[in-house]
Protein backbone atom coordinates (compact mmCIF):
# COMPACT_ATOMS: atom_id res chain seq x y z
CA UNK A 1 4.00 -5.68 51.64
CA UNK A 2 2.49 -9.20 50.87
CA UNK A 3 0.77 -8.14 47.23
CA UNK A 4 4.12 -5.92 46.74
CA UNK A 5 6.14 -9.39 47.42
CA UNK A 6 3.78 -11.26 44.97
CA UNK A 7 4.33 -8.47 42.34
CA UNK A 8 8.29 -8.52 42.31
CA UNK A 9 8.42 -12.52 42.35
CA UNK A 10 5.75 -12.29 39.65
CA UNK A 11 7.80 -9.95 37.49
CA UNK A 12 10.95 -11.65 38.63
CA UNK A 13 9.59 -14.62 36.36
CA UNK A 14 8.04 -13.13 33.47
CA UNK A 15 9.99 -9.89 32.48
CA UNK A 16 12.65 -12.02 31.71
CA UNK A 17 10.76 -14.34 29.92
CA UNK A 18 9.39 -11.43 27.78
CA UNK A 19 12.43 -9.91 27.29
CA UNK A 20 13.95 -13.54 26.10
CA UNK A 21 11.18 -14.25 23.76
CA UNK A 22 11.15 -10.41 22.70
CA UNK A 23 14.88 -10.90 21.81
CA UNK A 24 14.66 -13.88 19.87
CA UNK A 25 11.38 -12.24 17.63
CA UNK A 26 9.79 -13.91 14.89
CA UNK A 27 7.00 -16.02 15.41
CA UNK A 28 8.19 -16.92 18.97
CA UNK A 29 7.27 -12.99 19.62
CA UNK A 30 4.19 -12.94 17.30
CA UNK A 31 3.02 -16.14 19.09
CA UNK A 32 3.90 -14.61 22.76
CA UNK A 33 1.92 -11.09 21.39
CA UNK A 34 -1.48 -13.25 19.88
CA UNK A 35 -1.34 -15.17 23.51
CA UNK A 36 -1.75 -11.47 25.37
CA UNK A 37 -4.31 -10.54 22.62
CA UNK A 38 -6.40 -13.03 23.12
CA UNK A 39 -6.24 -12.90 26.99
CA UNK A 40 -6.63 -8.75 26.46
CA UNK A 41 -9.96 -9.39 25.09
CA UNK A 42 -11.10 -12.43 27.01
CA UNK A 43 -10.62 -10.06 30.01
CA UNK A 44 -12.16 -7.66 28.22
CA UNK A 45 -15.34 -9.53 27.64
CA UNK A 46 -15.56 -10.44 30.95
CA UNK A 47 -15.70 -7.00 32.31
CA UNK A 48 -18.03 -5.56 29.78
CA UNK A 49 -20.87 -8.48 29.71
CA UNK A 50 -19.83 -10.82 26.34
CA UNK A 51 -20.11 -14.32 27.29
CA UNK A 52 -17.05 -16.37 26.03
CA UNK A 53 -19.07 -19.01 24.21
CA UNK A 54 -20.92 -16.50 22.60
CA UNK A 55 -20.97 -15.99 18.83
CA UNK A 56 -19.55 -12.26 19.13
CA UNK A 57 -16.48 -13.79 21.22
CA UNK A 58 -16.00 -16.82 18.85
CA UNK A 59 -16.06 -14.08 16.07
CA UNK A 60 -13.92 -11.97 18.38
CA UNK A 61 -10.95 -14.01 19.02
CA UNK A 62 -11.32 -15.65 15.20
CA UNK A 63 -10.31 -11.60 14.08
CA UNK A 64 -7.45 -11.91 16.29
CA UNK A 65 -5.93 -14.78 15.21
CA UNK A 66 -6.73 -14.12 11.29
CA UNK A 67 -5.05 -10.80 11.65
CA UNK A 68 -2.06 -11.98 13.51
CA UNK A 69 -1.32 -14.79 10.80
CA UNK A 70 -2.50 -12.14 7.66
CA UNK A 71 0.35 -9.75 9.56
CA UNK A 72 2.80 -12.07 10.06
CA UNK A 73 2.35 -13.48 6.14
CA UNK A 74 3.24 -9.46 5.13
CA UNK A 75 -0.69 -8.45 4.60
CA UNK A 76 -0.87 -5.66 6.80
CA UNK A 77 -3.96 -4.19 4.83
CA UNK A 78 -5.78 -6.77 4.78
CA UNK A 79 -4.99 -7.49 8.72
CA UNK A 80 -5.74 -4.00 9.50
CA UNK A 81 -9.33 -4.41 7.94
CA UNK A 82 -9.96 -7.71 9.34
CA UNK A 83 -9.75 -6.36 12.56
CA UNK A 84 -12.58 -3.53 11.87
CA UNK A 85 -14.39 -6.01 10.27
CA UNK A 86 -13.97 -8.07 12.70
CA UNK A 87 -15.60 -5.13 15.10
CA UNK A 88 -18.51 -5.01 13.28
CA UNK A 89 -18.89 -8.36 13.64
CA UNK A 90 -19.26 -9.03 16.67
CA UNK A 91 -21.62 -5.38 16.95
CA UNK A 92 -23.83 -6.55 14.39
CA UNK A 93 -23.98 -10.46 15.63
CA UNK A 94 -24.89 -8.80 19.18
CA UNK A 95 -27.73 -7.34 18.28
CA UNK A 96 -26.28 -3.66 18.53
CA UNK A 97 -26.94 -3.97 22.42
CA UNK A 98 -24.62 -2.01 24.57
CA UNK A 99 -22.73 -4.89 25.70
CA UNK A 100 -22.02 -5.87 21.43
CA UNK A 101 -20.74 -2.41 21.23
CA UNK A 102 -18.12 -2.39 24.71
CA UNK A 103 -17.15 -6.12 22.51
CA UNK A 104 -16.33 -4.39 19.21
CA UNK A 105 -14.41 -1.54 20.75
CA UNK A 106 -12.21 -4.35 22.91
CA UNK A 107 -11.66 -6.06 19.10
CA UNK A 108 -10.25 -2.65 17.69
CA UNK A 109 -8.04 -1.66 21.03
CA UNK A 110 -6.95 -5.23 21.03
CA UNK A 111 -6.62 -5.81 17.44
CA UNK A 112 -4.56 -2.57 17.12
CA UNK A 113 -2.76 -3.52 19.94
CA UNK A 114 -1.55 -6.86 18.38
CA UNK A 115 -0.61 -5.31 15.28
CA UNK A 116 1.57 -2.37 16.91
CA UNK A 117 3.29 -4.53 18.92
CA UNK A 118 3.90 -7.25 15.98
CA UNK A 119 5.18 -4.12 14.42
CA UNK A 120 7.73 -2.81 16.67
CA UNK A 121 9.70 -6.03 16.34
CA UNK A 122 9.90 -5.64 12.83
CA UNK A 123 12.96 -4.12 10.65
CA UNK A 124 16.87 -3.21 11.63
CA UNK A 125 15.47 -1.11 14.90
CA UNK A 126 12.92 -3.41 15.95
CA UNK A 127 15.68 -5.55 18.37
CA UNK A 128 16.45 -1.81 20.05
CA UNK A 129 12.89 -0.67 19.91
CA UNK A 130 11.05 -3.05 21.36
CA UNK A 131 13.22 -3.25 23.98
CA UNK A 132 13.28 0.19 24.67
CA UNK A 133 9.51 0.71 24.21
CA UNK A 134 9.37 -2.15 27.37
CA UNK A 135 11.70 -0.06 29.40
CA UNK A 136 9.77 3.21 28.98
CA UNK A 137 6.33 1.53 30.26
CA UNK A 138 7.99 -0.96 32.96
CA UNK A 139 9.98 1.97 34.31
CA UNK A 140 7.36 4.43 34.14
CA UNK A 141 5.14 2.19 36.18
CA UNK A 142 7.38 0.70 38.36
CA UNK A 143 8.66 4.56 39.68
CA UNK A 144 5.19 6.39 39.23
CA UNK A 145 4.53 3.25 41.92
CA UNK A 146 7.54 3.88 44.65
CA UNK A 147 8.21 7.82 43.75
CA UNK A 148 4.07 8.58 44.59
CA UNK A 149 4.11 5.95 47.48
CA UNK A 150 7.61 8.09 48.92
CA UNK A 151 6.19 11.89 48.14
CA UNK A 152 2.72 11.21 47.49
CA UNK A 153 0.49 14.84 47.31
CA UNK A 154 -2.33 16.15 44.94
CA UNK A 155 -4.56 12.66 44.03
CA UNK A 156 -3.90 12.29 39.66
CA UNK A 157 -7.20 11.70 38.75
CA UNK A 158 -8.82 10.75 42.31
CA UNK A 159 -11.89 9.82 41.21
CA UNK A 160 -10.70 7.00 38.30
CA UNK A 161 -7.69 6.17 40.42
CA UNK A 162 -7.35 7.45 44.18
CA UNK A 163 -4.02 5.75 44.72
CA UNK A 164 -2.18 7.69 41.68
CA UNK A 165 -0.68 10.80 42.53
CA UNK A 166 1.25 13.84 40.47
CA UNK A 167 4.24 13.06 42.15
CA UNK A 168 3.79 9.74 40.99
CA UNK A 169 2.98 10.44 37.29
CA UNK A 170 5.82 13.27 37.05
CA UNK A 171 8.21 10.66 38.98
CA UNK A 172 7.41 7.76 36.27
CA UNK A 173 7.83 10.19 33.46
CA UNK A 174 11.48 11.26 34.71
CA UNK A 175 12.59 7.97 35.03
CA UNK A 176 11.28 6.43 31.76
CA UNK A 177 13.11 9.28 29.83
CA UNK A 178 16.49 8.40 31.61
CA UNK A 179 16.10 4.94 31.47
CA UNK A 180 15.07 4.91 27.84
CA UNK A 181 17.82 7.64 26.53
CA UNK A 182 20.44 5.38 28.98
CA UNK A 183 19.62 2.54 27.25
CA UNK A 184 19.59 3.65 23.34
CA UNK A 185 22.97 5.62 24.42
CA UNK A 186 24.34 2.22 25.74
CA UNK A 187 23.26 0.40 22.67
CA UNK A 188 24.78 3.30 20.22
CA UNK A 189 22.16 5.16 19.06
CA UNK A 190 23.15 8.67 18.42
CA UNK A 191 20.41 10.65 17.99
CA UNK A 192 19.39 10.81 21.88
CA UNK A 193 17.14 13.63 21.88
CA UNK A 194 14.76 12.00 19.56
CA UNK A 195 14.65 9.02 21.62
CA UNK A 196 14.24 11.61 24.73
CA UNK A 197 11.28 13.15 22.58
CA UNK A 198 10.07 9.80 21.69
CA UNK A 199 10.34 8.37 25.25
CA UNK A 200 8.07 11.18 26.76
CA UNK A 201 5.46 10.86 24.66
CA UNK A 202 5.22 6.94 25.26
CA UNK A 203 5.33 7.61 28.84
CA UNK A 204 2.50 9.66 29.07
CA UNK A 205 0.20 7.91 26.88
CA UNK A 206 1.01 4.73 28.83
CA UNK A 207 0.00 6.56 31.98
CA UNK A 208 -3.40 7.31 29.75
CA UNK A 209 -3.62 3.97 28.96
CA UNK A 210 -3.29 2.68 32.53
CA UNK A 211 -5.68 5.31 33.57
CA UNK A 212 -8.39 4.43 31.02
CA UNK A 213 -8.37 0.65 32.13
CA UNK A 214 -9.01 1.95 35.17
CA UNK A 215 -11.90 3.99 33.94
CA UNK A 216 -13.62 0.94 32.84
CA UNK A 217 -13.14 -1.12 35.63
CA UNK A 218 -14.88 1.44 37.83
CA UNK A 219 -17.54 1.97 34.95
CA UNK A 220 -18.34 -1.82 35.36
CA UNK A 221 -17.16 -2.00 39.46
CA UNK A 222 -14.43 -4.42 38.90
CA UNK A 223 -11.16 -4.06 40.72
CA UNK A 224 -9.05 -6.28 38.49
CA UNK A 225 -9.67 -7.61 35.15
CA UNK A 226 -8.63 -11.43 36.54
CA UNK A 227 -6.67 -13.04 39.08
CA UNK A 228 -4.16 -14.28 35.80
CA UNK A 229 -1.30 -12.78 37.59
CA UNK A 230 -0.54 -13.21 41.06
CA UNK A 231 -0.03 -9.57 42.86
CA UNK A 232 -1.07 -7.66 39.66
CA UNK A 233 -4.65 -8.98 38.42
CA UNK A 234 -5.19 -9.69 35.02
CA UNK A 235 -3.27 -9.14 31.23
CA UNK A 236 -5.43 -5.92 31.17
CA UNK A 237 -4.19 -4.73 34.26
CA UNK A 238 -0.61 -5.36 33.35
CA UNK A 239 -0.48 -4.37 29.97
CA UNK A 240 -2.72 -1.26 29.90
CA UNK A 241 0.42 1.05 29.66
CA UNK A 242 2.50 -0.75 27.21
CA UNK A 243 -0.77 -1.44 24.65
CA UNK A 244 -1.37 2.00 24.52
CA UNK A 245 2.21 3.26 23.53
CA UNK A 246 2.57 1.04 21.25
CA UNK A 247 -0.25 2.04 19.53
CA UNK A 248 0.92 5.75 19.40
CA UNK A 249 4.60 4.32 18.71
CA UNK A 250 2.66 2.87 15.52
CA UNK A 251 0.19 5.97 14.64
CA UNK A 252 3.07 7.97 15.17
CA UNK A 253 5.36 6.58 12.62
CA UNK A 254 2.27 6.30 10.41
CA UNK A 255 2.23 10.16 10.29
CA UNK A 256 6.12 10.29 9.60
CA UNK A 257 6.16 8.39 6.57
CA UNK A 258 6.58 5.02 7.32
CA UNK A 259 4.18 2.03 6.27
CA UNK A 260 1.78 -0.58 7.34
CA UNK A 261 4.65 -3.38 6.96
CA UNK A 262 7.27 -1.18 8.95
CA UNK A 263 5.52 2.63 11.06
CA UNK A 264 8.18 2.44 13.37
CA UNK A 265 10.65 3.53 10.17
CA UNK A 266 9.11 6.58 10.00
CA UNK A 267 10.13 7.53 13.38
CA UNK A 268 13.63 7.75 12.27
CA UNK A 269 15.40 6.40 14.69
CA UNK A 270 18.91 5.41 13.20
């Protein structure tokens, strides 16, 4: 009960700080995204063996920030390839050791990461979508929590995660789709079942997401990626979900037809 007291007071403060700065947008939320980015990947170098004075981190964080501002300046080509270049980067500058390589993967995840999320803000759904891409994770996590804690059963994936159950995961899953759909009904969207669709999809790949953070942590025997955070660990540990769907939130309106300046118009939303 003490680290579940430290994780409500600790998202007592910040969700609505996110939500604040998510509603006001522009560089506020660009700012507030490059901030997580760069913490993402710090974490991430600490886990998988970059020192932060290195050359491949200096190069690493330098991609970050040079995308972000290329993104925000309406050169999402160009910020797009800066962060693969950036990747090879900080491969090549390592020496192509194993460590260079766990480095340039953390540059694309994060670097996509940044991007998606700079995305969804963007256009006449971003207010909506954002918002309801935040609900989606935070209530799939929040109820896969309490509904697997209150039924528990079969372990999810026991040896990645023993704590995560199917009840759980299924429980998380049913509540982001109701919250989600509640919310775009309450803020007059009309076409419900897409956002039903569109909610289930985020849901589970934020569960992958979580679950693949985990992965690594147990890879390199780390329980969290920092002590940022009191009662939940580090950024990684706290935006593992919400990175990863909006990253599919971005491939997936990629594949529908919108572009690199807008994806989430191809989704179709309104």
């Amino acid at each position: 009960m003490s680290d579940l007291k430290l994780r409500v007071i600790s998202a007592a403060i910040l969700g609505p700080a996110v939500l604040a700065i998510a509603y006001v947008g522009g560089l506020w939320f660009f700012a507030l995204v490059l901030v997580a980015a760069v913490l993402f990947q710090h974490e991430w170098f600490s886990i998988t063996g970059t020192s932060d004075k290195s050359a491949p981190a200096i190069l690493g964080y330098a991609a970050l920030v040079a995308a972000c501002v290329l993104y925000a300046w309406s050169y999402p080509f160009l910020a797009i390839a800066l962060v693969g270049g950036g990747a090879l980067a900080v491969y090549l500058v390592g020496g192509m050791s194993q460590p260079a390589r766990w480095g340039a993967e953390g540059i694309i995840y994060s670097g996509l990461a940044l991007l998606s999320l700079m995305a969804s803000r963007l256009g006449d759904i971003g207010l909506v979508f954002v918002f309801f891409l935040l609900i989606v994770v935070w209530a799939t996590d929040i109820c896969a929590y309490f509904v697997g804690r209150f039924l528990g059963g079969p372990k999810l994936w026991k040896r990645v995660s023993p704590n995560k159950t199917w009840s759980g995961a299924l429980g998380g899953l049913f509540f982001a789709v109701l919250f989600g759909v509640g919310f775009a009904a309450v803020f007059g969207q009309t076409d419900l079942l897409r956002w039903g669709g569109l909610a289930v999809v985020l849901s589970i790949v934020s569960q992958a997401g979580d679950l693949m953070e985990s992965a690594i942590k147990r890879r390199f025997d780390v329980k969290d990626s920092s002590g940022l955070i009191p009662g939940h660990g580090g950024i990684m540990d706290r935006v593992d979900g919400l990175v990863a769907a909006a990253i599919m939130a971005a491939a997936l309106g990629l594949s529908f037809g919108g572009d690199l300046a807008n994806p989430i118009a191809g989704l179709s939303l309104t």
